[in-house]
Protein backbone atom coordinates (compact mmCIF):
# COMPACT_ATOMS: atom_id res chain seq x y z
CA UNK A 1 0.00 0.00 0.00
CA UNK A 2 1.31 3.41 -0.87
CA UNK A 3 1.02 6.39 1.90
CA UNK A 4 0.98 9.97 1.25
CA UNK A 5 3.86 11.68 1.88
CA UNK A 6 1.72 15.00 2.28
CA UNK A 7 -0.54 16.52 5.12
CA UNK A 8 -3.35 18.03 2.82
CA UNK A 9 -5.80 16.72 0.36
CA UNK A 10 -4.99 16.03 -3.28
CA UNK A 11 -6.90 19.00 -4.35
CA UNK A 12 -5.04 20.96 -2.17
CA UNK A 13 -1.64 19.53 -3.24
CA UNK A 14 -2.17 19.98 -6.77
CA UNK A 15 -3.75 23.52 -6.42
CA UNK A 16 -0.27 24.70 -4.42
CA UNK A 17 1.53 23.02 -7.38
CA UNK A 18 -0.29 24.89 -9.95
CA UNK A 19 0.44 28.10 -8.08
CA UNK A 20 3.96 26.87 -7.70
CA UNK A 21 4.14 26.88 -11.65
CA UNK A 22 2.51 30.22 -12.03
CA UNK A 23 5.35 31.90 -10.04
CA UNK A 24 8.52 30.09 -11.65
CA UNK A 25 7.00 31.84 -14.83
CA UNK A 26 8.63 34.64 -13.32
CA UNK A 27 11.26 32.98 -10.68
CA UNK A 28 12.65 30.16 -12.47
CA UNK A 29 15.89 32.08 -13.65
CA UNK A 30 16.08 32.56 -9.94
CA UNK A 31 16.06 28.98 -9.17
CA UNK A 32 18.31 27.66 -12.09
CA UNK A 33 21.12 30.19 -10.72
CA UNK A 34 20.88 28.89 -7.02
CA UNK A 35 20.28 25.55 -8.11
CA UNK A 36 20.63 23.91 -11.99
CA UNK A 37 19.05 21.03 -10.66
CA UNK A 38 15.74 23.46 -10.59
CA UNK A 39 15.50 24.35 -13.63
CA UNK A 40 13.48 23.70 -16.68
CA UNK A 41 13.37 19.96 -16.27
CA UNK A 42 12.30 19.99 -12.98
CA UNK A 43 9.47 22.16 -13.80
CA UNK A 44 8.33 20.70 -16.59
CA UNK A 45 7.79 17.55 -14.60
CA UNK A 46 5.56 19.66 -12.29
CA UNK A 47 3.77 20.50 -15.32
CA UNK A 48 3.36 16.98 -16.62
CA UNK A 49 2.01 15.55 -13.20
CA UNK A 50 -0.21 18.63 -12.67
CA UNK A 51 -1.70 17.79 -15.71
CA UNK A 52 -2.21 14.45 -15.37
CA UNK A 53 -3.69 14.82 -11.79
CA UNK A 54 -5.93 17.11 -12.83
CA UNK A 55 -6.77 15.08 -16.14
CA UNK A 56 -7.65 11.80 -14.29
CA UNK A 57 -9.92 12.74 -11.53
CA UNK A 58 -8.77 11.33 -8.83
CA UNK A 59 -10.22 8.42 -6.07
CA UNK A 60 -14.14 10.03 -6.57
CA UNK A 61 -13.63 9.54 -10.29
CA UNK A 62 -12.88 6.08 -9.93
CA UNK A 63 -15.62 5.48 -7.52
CA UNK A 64 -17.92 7.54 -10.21
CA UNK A 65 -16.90 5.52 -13.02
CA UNK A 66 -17.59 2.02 -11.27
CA UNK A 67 -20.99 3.81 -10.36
CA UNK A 68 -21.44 4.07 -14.09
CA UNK A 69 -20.55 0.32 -14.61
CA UNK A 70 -22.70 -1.00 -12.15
CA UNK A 71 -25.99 0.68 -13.43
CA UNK A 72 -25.09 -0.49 -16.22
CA UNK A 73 -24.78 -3.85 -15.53
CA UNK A 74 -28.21 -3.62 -13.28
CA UNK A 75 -29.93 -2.26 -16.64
CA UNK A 76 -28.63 -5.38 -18.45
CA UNK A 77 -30.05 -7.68 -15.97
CA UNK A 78 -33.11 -5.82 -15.86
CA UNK A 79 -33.31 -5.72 -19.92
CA UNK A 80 -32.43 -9.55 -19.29
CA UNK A 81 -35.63 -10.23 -16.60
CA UNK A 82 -37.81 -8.60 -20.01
CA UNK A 83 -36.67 -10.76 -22.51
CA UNK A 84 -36.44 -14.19 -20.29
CA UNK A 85 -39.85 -12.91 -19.45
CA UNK A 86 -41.38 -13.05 -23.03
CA UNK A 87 -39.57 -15.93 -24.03
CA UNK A 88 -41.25 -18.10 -20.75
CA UNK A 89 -44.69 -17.29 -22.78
CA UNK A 90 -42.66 -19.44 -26.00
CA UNK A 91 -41.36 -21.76 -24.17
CA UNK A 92 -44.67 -22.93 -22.49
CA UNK A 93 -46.30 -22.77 -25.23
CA UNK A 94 -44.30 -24.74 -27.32
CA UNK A 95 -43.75 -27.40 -24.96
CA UNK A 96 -46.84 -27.22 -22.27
CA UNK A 97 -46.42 -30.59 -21.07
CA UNK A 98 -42.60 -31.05 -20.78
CA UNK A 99 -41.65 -30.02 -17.66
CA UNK A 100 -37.96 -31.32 -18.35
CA UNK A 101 -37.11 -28.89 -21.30
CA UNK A 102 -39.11 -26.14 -19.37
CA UNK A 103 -36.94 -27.01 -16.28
CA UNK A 104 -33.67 -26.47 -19.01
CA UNK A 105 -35.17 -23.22 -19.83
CA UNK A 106 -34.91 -21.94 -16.01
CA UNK A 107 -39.08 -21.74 -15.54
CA UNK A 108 -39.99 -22.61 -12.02
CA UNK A 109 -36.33 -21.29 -10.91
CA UNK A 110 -35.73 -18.03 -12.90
CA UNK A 111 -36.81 -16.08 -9.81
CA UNK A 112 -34.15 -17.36 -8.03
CA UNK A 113 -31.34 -16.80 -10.51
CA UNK A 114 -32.77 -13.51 -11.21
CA UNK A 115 -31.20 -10.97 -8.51
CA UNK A 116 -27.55 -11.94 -8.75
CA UNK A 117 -25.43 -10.94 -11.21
CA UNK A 118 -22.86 -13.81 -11.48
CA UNK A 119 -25.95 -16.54 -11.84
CA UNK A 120 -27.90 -14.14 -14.25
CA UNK A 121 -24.62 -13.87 -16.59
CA UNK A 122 -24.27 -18.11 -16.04
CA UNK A 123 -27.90 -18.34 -16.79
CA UNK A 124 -28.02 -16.66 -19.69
CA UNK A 125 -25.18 -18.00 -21.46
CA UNK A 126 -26.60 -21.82 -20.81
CA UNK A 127 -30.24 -19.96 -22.25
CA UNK A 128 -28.64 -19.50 -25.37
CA UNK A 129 -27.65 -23.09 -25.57
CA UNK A 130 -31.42 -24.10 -24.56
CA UNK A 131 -32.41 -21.85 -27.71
CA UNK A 132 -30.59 -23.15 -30.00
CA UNK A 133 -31.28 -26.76 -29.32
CA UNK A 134 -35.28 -25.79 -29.32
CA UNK A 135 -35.41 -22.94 -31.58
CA UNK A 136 -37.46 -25.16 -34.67
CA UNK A 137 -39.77 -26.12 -31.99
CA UNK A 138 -40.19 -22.65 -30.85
CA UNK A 139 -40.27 -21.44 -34.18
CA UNK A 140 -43.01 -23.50 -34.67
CA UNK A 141 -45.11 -21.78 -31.90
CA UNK A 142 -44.90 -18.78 -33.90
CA UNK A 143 -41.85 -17.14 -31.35
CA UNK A 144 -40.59 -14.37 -33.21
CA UNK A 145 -37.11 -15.30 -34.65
CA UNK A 146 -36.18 -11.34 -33.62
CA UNK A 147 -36.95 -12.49 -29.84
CA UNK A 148 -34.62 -16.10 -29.96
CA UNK A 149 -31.87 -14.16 -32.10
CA UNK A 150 -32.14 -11.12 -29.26
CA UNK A 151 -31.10 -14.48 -26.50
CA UNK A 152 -27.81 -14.43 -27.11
CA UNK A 153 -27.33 -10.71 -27.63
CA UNK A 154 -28.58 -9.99 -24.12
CA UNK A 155 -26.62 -12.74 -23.08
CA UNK A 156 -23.21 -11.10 -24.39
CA UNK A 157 -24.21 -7.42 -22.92
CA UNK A 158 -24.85 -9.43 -19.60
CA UNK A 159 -21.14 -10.68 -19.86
CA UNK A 160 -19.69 -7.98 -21.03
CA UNK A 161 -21.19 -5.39 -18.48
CA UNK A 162 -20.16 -8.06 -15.54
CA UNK A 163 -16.49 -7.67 -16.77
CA UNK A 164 -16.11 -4.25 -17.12
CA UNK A 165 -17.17 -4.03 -13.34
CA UNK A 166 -15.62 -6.60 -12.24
CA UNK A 167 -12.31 -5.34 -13.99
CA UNK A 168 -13.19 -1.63 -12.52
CA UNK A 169 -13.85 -3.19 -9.13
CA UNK A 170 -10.08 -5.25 -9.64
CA UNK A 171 -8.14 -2.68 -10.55
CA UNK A 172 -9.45 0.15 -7.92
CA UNK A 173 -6.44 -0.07 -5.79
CA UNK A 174 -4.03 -0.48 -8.71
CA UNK A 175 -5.22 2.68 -9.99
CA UNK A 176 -5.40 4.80 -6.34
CA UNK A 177 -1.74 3.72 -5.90
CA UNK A 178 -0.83 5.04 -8.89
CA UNK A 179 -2.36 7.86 -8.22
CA UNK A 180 -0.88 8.73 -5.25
CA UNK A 181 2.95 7.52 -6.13
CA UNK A 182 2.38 10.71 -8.69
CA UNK A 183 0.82 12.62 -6.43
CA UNK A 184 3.95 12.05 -4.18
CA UNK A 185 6.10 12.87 -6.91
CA UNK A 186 4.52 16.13 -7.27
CA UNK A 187 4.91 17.09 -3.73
CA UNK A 188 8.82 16.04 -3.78
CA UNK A 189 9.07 18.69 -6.32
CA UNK A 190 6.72 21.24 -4.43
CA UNK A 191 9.41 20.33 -1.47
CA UNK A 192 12.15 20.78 -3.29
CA UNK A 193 11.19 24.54 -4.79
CA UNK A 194 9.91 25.44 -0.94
CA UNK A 195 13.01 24.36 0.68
CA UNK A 196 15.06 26.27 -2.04
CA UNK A 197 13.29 29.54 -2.35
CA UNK A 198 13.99 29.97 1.82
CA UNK A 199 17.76 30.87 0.51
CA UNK A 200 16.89 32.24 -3.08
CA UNK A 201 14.53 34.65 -1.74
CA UNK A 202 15.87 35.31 1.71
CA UNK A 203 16.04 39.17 1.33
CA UNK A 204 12.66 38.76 -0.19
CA UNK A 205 9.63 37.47 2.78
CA UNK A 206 6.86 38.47 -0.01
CA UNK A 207 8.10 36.39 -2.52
CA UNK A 208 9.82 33.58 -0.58
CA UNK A 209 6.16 33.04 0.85
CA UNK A 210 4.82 31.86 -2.35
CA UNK A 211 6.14 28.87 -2.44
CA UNK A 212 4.95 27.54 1.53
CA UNK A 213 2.75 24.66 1.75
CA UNK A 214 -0.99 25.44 2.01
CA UNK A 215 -2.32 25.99 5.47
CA UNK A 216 0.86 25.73 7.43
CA UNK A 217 4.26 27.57 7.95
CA UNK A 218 7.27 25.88 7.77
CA UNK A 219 10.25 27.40 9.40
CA UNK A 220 13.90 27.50 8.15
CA UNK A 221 14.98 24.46 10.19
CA UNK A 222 11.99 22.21 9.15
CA UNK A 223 12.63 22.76 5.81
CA UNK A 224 16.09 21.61 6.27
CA UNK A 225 14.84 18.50 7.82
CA UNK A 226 12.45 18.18 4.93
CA UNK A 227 14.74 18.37 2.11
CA UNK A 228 17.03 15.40 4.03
């Protein structure tokens, strides 16, 4: 597991960091002479993961985006209750007597199959089978050949909309800590412009102050300890 390195929220890291870049528009010939090593590269880095970080959203977009996955997998299922629905009315009807090949078509057990996603996606994909082995006999019954074909369509949404959950729900953490190794690399280089600008700016408070973390003040000595 990956642990922030920083005292403040995301937001509020990557805010300071944008504010950071705003004023080495103006100081970073300051910086370079004190220090090569912040210079241009250094800052473009900044740039890159302030971009990024602001690009993908963070933790709540990840939680958002799952949101998204699961109602659409619960519209699948539901748009998969409809169509097993209609096709019971075939199925009886072709074969009113025959409880086995009913009983291979899920009737008297759909309802319990119906709620949970992993049976639902199982269930389907054996309906398609059951179709296909009974589709002249249902075709006989007058089922519409649009409502058979339409089976093993739902049945492949179903599947698909399970697995881009399930992969969303799998690779949460993956993504959070790779969101906040960057996020730590952006506040090394915040750090590293801070601790500096206490010696390149220190005949000037007003500008030496833009470059202090957010919602705390550091002193001389911390920073020292900081930058070790």
């Amino acid at each position: 597991m990956v642990i922030r390195n920083y005292k403040y929220s995301d937001d509020l890291l990557i805010q300071y960091a944008s504010d950071q870049l705003s004023f080495l528009a103006e100081d970073l010939d300051d910086f370079t002479a004190f220090d090569p090593d912040l210079g241009a590269t250094k800052r473009d880095q900044m740039q890159t993961l302030v971009e990024w970080a602001l690009m993908e959203g963070g933790d709540e977009i990840n939680v958002s985006k799952l949101g998204d996955l699961t109602d659409a997998l619960h519209q699948e299922m539901d748009n998969a209750r409809k169509l097993y629905n209609q096709l019971r009315y075939w199925v009886i009807k072709a074969f009113p007597t025959r409880k086995a090949v009913q009983r291979q078509f899920g009737i008297g057990r759909f309802s319990k199959v119906a709620d949970s996603q992993e049976t639902m996606v199982t269930f389907f994909s054996g309906l398609v089978q059951s179709v296909a082995d009974y589709r002249a006999q249902l075709e006989a019954a007058n089922a519409p050949a649009a409502l058979l074909d339409s089976v093993a369509t739902q049945a492949t949404a179903l599947a698909d909309a399970n697995n881009a959950q399930e992969k969303k729900k799998g690779n949460r953490g993956v993504d959070t800590e790779e969101r906040v190794t960057k996020l730590n690399e952006l506040y090394e280089l915040t750090k590293a412009y801070n601790t500096a600008a206490e010696y390149v700016f220190f005949d000037s408070p007003a500008k030496r102050d833009r470059y202090r973390p957010p919602s705390r003040s550091i002193a001389a000595d911390e920073e020292e300890d900081l930058a070790a």
